[in-house]
PDB file of N, CA and C in Angstrom:
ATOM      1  N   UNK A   1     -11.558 -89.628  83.889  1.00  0.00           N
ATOM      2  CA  UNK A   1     -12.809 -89.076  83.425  1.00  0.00           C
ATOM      3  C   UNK A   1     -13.980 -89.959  83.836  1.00  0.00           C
ATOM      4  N   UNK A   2     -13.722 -90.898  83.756  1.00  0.00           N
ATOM      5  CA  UNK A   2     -14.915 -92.235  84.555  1.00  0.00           C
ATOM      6  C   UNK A   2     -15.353 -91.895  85.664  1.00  0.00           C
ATOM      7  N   UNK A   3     -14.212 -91.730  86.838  1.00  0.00           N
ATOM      8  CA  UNK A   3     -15.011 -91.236  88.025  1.00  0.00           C
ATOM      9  C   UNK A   3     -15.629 -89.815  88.308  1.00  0.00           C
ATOM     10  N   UNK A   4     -15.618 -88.886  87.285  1.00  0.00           N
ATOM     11  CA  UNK A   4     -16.100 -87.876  86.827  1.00  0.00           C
ATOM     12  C   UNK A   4     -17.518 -88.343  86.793  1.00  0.00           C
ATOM     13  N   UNK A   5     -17.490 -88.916  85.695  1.00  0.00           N
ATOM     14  CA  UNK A   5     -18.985 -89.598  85.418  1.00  0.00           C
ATOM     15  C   UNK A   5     -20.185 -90.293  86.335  1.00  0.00           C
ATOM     16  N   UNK A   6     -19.419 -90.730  87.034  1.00  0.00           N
ATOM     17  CA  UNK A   6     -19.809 -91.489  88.424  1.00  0.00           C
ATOM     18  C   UNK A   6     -20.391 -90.291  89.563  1.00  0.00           C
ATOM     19  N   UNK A   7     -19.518 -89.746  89.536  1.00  0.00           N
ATOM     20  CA  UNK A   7     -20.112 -88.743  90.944  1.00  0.00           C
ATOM     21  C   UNK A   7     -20.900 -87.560  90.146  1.00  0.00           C
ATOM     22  N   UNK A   8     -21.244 -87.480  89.106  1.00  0.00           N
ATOM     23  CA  UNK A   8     -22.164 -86.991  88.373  1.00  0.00           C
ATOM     24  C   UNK A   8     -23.610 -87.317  88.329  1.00  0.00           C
ATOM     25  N   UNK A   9     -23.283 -88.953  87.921  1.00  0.00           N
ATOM     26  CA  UNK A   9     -24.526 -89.648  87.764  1.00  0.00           C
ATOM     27  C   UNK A   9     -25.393 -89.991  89.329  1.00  0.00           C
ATOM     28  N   UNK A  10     -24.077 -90.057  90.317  1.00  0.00           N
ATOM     29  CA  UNK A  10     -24.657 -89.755  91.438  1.00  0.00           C
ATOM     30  C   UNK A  10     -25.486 -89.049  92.321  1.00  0.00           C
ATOM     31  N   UNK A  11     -24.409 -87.595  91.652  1.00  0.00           N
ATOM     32  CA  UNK A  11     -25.045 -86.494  92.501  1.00  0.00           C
ATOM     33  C   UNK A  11     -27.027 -86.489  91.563  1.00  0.00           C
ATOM     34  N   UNK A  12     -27.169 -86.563  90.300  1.00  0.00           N
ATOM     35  CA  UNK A  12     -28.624 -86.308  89.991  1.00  0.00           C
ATOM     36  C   UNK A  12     -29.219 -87.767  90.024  1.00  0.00           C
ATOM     37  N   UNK A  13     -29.000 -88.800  90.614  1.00  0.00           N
ATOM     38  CA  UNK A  13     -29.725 -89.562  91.603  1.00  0.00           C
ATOM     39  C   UNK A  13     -29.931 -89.095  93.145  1.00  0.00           C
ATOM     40  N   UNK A  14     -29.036 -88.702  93.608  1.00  0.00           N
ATOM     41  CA  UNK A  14     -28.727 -87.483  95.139  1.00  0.00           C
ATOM     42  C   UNK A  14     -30.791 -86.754  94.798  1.00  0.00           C
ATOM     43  N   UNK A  15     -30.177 -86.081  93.768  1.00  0.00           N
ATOM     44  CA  UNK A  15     -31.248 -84.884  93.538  1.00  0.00           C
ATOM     45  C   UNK A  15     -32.592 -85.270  93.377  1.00  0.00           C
ATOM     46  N   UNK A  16     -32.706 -86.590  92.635  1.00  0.00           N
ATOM     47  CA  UNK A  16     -34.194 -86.895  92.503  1.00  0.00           C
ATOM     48  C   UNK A  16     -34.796 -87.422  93.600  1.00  0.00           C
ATOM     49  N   UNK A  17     -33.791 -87.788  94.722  1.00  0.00           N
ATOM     50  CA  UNK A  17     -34.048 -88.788  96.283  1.00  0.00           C
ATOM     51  C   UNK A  17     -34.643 -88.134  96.898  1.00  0.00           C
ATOM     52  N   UNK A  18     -33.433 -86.689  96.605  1.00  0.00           N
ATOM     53  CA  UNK A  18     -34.211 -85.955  97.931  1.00  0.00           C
ATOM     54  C   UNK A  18     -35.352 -85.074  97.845  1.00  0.00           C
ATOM     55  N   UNK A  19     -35.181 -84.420  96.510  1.00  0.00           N
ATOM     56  CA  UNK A  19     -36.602 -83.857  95.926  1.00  0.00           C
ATOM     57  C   UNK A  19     -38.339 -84.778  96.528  1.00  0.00           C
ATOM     58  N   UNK A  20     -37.622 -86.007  96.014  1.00  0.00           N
ATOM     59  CA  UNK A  20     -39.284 -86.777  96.392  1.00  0.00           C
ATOM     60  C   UNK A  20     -39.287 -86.787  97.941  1.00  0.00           C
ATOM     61  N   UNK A  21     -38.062 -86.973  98.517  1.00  0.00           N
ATOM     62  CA  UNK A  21     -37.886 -86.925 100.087  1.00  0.00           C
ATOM     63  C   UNK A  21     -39.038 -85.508 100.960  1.00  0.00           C
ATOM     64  N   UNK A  22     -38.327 -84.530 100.000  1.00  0.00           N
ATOM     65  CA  UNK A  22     -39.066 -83.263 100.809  1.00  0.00           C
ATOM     66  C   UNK A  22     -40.238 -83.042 100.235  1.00  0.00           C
ATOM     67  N   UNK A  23     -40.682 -83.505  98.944  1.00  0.00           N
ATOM     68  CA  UNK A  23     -42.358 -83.562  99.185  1.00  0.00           C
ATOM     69  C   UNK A  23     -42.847 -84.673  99.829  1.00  0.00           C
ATOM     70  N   UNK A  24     -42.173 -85.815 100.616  1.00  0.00           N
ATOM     71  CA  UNK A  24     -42.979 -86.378 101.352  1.00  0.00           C
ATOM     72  C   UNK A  24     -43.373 -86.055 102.837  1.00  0.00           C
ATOM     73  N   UNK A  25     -41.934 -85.359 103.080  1.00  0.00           N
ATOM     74  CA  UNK A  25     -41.427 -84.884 104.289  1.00  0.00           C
ATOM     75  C   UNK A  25     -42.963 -83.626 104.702  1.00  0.00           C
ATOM     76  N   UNK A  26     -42.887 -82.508 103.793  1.00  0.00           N
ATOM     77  CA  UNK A  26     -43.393 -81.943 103.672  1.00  0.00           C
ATOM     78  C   UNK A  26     -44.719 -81.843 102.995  1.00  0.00           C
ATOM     79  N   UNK A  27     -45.296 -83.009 102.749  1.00  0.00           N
ATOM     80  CA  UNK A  27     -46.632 -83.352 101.852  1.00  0.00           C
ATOM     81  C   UNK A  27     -47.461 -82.293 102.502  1.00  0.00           C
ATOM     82  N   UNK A  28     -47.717 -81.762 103.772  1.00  0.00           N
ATOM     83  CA  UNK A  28     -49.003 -80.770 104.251  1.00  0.00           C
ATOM     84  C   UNK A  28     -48.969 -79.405 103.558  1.00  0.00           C
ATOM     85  N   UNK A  29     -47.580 -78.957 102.943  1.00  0.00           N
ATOM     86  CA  UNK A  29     -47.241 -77.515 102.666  1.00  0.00           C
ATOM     87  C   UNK A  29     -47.665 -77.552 100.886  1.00  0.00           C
ATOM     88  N   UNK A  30     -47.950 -78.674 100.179  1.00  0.00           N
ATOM     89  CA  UNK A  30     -48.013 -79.070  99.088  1.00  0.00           C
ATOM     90  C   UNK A  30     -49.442 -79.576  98.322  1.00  0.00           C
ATOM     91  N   UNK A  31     -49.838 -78.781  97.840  1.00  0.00           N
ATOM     92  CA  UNK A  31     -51.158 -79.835  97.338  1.00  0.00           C
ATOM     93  C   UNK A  31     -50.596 -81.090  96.600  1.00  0.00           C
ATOM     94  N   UNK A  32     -51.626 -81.731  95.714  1.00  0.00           N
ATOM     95  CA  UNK A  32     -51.371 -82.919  95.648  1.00  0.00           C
ATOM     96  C   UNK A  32     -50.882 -82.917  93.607  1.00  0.00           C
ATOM     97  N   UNK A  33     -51.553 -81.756  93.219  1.00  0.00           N
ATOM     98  CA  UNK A  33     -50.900 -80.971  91.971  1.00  0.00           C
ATOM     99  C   UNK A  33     -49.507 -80.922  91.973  1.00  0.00           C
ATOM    100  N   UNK A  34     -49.310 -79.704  93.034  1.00  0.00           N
ATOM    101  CA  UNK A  34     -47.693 -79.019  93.092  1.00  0.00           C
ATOM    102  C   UNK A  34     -47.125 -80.340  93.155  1.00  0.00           C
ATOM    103  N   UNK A  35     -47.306 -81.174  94.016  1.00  0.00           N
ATOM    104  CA  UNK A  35     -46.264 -82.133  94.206  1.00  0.00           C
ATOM    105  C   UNK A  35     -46.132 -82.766  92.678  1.00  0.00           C
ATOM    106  N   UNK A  36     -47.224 -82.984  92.157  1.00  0.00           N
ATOM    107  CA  UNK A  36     -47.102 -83.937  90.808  1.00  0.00           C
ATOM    108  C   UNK A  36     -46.232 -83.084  89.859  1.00  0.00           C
ATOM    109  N   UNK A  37     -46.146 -81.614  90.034  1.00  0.00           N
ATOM    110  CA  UNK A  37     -45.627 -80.534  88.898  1.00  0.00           C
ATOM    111  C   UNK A  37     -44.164 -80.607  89.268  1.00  0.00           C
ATOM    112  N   UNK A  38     -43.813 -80.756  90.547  1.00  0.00           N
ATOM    113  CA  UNK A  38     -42.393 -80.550  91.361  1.00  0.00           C
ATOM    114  C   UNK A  38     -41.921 -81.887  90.618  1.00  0.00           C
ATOM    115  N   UNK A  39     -42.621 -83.225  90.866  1.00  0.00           N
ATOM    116  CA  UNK A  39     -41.930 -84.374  90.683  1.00  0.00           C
ATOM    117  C   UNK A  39     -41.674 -84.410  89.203  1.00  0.00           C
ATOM    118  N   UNK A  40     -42.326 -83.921  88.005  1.00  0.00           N
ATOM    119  CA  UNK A  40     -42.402 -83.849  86.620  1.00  0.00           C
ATOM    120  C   UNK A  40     -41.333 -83.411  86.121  1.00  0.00           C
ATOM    121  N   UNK A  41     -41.387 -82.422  86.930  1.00  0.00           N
ATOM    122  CA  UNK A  41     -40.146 -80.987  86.685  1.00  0.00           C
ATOM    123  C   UNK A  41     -38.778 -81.731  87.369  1.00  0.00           C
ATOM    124  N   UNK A  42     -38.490 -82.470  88.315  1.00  0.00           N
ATOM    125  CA  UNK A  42     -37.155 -82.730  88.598  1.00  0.00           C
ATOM    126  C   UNK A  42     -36.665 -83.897  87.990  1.00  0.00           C
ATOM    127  N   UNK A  43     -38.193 -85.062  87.435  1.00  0.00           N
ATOM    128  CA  UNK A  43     -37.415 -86.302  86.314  1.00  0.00           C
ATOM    129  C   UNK A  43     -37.490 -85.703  85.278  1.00  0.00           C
ATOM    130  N   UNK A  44     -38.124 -84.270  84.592  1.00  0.00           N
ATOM    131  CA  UNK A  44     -37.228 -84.168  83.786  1.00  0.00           C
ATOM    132  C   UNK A  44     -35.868 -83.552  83.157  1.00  0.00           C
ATOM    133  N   UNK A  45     -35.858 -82.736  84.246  1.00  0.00           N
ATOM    134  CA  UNK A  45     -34.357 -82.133  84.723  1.00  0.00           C
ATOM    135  C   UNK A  45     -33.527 -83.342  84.720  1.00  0.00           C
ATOM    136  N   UNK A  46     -33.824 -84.162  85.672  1.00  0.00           N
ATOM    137  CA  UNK A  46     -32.669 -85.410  85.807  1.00  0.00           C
ATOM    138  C   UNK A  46     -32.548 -85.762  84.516  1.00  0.00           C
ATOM    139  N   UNK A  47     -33.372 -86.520  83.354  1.00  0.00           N
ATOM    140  CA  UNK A  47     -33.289 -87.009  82.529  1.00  0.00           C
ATOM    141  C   UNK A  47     -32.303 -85.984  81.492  1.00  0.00           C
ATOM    142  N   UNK A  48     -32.511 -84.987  81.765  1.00  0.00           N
ATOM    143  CA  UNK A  48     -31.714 -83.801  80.530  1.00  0.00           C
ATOM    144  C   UNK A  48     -30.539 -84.023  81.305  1.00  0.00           C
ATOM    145  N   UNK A  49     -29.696 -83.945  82.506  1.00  0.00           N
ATOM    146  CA  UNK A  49     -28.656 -84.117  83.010  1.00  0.00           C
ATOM    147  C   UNK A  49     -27.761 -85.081  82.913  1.00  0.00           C
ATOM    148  N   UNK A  50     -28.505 -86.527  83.053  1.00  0.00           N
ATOM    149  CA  UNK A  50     -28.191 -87.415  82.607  1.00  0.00           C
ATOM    150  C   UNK A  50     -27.751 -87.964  81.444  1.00  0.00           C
ATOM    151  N   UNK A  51     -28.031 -87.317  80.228  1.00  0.00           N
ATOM    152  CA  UNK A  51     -28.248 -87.265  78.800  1.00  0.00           C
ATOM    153  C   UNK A  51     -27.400 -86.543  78.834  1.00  0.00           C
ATOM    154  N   UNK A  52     -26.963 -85.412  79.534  1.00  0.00           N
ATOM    155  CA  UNK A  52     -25.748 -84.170  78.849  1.00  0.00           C
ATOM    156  C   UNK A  52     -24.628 -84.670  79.665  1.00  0.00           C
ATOM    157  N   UNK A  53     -24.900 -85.822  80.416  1.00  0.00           N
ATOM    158  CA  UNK A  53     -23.372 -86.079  81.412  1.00  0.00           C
ATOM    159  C   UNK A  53     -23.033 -87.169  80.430  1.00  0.00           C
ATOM    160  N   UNK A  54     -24.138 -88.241  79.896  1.00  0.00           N
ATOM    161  CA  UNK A  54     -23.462 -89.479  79.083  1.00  0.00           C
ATOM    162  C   UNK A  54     -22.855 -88.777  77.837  1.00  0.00           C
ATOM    163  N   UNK A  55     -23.668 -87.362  76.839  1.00  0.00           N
ATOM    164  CA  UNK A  55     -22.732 -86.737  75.963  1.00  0.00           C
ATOM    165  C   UNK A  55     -21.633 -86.525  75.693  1.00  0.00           C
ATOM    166  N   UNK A  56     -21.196 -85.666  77.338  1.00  0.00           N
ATOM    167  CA  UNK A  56     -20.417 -85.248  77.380  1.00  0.00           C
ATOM    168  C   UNK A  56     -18.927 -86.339  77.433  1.00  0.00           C
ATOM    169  N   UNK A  57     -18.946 -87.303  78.123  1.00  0.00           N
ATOM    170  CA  UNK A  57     -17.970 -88.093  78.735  1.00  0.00           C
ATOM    171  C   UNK A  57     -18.047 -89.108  77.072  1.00  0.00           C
ATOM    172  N   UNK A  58     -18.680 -88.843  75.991  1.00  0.00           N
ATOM    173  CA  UNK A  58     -18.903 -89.706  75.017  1.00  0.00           C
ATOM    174  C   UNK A  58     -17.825 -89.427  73.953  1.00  0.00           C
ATOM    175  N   UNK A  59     -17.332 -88.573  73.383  1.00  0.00           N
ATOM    176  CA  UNK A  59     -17.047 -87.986  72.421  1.00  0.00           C
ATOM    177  C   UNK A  59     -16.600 -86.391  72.050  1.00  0.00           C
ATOM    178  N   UNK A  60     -15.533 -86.091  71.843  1.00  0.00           N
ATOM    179  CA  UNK A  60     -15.585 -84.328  71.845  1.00  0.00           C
ATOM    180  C   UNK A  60     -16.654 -83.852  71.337  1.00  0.00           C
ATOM    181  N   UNK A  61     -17.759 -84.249  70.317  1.00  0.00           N
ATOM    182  CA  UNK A  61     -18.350 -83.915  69.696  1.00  0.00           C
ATOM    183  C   UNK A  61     -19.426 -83.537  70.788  1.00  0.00           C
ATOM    184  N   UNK A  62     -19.513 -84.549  71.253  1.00  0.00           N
ATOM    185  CA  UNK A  62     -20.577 -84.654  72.794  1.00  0.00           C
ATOM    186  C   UNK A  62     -20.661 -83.528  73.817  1.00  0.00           C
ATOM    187  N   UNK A  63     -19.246 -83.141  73.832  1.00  0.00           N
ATOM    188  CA  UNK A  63     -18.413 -82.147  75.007  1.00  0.00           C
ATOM    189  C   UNK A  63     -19.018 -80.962  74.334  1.00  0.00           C
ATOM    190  N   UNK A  64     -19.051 -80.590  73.028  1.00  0.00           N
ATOM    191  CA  UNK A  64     -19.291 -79.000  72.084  1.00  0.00           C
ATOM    192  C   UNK A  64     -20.871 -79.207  72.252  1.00  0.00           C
ATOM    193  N   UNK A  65     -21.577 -80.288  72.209  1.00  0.00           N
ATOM    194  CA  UNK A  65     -23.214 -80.098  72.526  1.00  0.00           C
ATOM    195  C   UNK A  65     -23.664 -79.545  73.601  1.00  0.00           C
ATOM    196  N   UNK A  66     -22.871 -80.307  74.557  1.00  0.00           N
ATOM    197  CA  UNK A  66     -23.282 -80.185  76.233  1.00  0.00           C
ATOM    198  C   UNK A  66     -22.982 -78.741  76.004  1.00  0.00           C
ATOM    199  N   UNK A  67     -21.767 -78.025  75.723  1.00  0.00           N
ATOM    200  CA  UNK A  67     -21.543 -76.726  76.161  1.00  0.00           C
ATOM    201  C   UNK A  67     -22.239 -75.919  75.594  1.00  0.00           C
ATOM    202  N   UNK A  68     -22.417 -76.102  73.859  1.00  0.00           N
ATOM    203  CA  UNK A  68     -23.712 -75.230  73.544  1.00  0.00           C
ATOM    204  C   UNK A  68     -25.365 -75.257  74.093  1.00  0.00           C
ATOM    205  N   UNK A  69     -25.491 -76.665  74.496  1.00  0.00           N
ATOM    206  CA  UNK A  69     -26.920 -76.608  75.534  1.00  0.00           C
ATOM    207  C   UNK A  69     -26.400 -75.878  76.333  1.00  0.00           C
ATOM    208  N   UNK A  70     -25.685 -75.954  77.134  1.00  0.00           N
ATOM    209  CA  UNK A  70     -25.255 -74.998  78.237  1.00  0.00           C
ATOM    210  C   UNK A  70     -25.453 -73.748  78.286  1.00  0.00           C
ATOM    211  N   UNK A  71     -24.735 -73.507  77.431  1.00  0.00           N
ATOM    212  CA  UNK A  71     -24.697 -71.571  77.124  1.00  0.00           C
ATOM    213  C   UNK A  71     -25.780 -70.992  76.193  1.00  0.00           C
ATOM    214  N   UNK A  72     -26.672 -72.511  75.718  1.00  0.00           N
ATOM    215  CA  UNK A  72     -28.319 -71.705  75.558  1.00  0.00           C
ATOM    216  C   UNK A  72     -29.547 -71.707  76.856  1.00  0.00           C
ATOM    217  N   UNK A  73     -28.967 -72.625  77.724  1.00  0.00           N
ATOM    218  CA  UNK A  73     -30.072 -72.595  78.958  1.00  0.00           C
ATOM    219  C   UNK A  73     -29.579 -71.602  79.796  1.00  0.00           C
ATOM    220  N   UNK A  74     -28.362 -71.279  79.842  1.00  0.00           N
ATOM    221  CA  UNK A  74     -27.910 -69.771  80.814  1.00  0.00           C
ATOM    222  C   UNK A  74     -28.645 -68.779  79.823  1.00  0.00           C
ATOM    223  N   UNK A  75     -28.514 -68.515  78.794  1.00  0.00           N
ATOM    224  CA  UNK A  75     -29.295 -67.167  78.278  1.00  0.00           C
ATOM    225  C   UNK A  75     -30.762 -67.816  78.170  1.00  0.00           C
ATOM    226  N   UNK A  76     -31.393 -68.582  77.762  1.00  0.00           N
ATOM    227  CA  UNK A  76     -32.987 -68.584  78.405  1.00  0.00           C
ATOM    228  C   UNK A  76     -33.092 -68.634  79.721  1.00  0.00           C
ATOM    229  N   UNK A  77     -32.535 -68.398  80.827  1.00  0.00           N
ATOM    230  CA  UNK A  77     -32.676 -68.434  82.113  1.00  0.00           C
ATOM    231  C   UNK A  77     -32.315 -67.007  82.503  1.00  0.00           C
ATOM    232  N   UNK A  78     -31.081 -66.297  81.882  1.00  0.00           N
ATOM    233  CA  UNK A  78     -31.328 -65.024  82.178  1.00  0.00           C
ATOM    234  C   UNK A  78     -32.678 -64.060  81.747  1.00  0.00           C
ATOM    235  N   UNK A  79     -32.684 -64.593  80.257  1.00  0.00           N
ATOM    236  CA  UNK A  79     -34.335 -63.550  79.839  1.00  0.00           C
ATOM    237  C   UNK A  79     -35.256 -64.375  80.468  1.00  0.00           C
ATOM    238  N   UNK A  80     -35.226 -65.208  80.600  1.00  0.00           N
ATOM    239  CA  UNK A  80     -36.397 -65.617  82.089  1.00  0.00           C
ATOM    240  C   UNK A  80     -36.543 -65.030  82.951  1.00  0.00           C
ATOM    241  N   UNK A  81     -35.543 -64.758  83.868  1.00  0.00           N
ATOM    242  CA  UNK A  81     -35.387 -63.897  85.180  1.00  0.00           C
ATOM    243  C   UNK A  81     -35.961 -62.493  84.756  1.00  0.00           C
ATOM    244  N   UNK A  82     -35.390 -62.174  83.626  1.00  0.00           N
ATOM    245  CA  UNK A  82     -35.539 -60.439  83.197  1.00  0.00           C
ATOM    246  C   UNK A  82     -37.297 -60.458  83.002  1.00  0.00           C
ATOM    247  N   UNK A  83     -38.023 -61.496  82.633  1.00  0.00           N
ATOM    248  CA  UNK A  83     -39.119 -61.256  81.976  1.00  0.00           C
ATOM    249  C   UNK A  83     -39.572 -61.427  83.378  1.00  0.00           C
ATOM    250  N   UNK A  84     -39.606 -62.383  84.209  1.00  0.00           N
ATOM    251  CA  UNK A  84     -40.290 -62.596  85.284  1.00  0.00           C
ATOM    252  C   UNK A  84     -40.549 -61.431  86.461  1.00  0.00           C
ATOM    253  N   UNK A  85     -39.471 -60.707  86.820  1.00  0.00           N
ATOM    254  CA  UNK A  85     -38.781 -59.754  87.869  1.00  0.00           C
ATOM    255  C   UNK A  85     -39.084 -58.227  87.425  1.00  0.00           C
TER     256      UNK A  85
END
């Protein structure tokens, strides 16, 4: 379960690298807002990921949180989609 944890904590370090990567890459397609809203929005994604990967690998108790966050951000993400579309 450790190296579970590891290539977890990896992959959303992966994610925050390359996120800042392609607004630098791409800084002309970006005002200087979006970029600040993009970068806001992916540390704090990382930070919630991070937090539900140390939960999870913590305690069963940890494991029943993560999954109920889980299966409340899939249904606010579906009536998201529905409201948006």
């Amino acid at each position: 379960m450790d190296s579970t944890k590891k290539v977890l904590n990896f992959y959303g370090i992966f994610v925050v690298i390359s996120w800042g990567l392609m607004f630098i890459i791409h800084n002309e397609m970006y005002t200087t807002e979006k970029t600040i809203q993009g970068m806001t929005f992916i540390f704090i994604a990382a930070a919630i990921f991070f937090i539900l990967v140390h939960l999870y690998h913590k305690s069963k108790t940890g494991q029943i949180i993560v999954l109920w966050s889980l299966g409340l951000l899939f249904i606010l993400s579906c009536i998201g989609m529905y409201l948006v579309a």
